[in-house]
Protein backbone atom coordinates (compact mmCIF):
# COMPACT_ATOMS: atom_id res chain seq x y z
CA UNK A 1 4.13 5.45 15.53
CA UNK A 2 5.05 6.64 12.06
CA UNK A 3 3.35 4.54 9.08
CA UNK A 4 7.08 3.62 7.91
CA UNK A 5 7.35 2.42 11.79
CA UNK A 6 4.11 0.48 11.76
CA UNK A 7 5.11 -1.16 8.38
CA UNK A 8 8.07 -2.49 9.29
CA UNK A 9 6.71 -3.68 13.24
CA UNK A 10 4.14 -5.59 11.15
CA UNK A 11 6.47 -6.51 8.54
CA UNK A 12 9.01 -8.18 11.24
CA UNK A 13 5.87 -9.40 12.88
CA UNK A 14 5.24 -12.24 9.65
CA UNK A 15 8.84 -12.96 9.24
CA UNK A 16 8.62 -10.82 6.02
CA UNK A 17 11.17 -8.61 3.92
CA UNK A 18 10.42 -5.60 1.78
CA UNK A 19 11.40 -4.75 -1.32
CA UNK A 20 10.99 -1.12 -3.19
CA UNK A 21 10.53 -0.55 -6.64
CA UNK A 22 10.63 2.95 -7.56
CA UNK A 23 10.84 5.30 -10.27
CA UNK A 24 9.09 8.93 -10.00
CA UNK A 25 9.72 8.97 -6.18
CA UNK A 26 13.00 8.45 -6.93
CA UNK A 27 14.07 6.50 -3.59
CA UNK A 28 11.78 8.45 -1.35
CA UNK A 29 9.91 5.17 0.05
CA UNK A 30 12.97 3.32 0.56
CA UNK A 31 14.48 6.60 2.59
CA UNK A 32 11.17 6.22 4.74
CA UNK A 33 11.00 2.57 5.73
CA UNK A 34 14.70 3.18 6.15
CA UNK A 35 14.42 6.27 8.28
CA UNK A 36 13.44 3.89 11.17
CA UNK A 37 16.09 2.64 13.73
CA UNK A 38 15.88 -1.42 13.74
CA UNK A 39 15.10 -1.20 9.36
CA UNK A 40 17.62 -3.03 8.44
CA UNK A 41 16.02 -6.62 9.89
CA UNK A 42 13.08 -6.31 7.62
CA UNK A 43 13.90 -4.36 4.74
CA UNK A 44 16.25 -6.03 2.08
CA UNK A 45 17.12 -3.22 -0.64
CA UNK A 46 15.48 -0.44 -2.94
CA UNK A 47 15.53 -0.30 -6.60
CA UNK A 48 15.74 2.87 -8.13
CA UNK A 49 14.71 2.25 -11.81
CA UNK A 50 13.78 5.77 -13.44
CA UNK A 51 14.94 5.03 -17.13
CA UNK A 52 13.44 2.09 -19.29
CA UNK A 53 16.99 0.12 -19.85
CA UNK A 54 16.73 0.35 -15.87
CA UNK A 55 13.88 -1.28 -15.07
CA UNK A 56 14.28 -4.06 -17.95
CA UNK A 57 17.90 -4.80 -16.70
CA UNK A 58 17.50 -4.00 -13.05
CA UNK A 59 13.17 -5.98 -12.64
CA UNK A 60 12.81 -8.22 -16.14
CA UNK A 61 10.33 -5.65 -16.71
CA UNK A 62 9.45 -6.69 -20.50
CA UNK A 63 10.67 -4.39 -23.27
CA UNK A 64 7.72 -4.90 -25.20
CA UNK A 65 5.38 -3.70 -22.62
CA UNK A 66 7.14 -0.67 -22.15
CA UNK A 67 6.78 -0.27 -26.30
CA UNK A 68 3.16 -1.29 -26.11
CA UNK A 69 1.79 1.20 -22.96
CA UNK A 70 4.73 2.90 -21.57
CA UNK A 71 6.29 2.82 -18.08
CA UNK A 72 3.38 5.23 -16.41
CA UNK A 73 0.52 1.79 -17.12
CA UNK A 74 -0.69 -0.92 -14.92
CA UNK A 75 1.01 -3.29 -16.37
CA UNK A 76 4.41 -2.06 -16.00
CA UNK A 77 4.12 -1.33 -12.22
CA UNK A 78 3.11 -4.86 -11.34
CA UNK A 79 5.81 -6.28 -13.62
CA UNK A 80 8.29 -4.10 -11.44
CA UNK A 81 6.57 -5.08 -8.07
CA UNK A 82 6.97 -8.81 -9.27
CA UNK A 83 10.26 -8.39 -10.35
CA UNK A 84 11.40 -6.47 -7.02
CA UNK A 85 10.82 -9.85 -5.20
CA UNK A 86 12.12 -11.78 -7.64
CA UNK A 87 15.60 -10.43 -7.49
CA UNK A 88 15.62 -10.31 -4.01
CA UNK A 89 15.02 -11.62 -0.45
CA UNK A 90 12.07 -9.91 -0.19
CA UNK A 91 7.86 -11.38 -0.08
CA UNK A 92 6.44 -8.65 0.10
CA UNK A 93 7.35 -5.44 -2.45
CA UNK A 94 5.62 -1.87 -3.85
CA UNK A 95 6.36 -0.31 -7.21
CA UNK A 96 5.24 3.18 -8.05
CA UNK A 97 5.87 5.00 -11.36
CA UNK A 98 4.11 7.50 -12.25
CA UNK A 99 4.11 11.71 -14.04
CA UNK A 100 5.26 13.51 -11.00
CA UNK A 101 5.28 16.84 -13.01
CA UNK A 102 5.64 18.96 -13.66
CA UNK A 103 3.95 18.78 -17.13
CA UNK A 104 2.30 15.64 -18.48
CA UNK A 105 3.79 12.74 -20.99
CA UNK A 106 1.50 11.92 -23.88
CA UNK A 107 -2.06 11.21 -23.02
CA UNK A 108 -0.76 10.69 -19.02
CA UNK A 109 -1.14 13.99 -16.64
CA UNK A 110 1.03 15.22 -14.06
CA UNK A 111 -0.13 13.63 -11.03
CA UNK A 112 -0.96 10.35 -12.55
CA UNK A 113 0.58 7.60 -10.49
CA UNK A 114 0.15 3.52 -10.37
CA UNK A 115 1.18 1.61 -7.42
CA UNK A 116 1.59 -2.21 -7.20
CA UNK A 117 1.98 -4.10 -4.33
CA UNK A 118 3.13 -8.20 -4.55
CA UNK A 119 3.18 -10.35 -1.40
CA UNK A 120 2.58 -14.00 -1.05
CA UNK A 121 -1.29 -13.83 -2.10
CA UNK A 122 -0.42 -12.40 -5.68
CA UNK A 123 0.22 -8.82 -7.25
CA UNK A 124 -2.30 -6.03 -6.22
CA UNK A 125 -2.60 -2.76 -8.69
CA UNK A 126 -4.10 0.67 -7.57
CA UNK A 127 -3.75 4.13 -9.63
CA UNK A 128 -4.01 7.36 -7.75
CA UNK A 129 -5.12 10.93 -9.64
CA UNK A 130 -2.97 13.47 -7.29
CA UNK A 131 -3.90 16.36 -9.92
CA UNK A 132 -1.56 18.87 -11.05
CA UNK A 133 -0.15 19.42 -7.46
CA UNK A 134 3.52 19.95 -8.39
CA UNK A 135 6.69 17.99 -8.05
CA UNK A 136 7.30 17.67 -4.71
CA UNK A 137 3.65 17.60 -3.67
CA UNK A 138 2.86 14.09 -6.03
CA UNK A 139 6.32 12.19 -5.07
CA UNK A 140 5.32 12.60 -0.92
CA UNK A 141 1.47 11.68 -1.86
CA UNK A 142 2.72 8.75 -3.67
CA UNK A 143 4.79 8.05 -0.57
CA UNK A 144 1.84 8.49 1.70
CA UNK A 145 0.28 6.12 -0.83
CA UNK A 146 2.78 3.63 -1.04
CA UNK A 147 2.97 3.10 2.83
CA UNK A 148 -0.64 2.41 3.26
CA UNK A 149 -0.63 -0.13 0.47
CA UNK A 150 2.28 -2.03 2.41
CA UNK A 151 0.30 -1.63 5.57
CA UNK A 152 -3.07 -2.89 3.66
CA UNK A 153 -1.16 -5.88 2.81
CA UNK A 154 0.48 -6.83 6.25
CA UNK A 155 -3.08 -6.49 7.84
């Protein structure tokens, strides 16, 4: 069984929806949880939020805090993971943004990547260093990433 598979078994298991937040993987989680026959039970809808105006408008992430530490920060991925459930149906939710590459922004490297997870125990953070590995490369580790957080939190 695929980890997209095992997600959503688990997922439909609690009675729970899902909820994407995504911005440098660009849909790719939501393609994968909705790749699976039987999806559309347990997951509720993606949001695709690559520019700032997007994510403010689209997850109440806060303006300011996109001023203050920019969208690649922990603190803007668990405002978009909070705000994924909050406007929708969903309990449990995973935001990645992240420098897919290739290049860096700033003082943040290709490859850098934060992750947040929210269910109904609270809003877990976790930042993954995929390295310089190219475009393609850092949005399916993020993927890869992203899955296993939703499966750590269904467990």
């Amino acid at each position: 069984m695929s980890r997209a598979a095992e997600v959503l078994r688990l997922a439909r298991a609690k009675g729970w929806m899902i909820a994407t937040a995504e911005s440098c993987t660009g849909g790719l989680v939501a393609a994968a949880l909705t790749d699976v026959p039987g999806s559309s039970d347990v997951f509720d809808r993606g949001f695709l939020t690559y520019s700032y105006p997007a994510k403010v408008a689209m997850l109440g992430v806060r303006q300011d805090t996109l001023d203050a530490v920019g969208a690649v920060s922990e603190e803007v991925a668990r405002q978009m993971a909070e705000g994924a459930c909050e406007a929708s149906d969903a309990v449990l939710s995973v935001a990645i943004t992240g420098v897919a590459g290739p290049g860096a922004s700033g003082s943040k490297p290709e490859g850098l990547v934060h992750f947040a997870t929210t269910s109904p125990t609270g809003t877990v953070h976790s930042v993954k260093e995929f390295g310089p590995l190219g475009r393609e490369a850092v949005r399916r580790a993020s993927v890869d990433h992203a899955l296993e957080l939703l499966l750590d939190r269904l467990i």
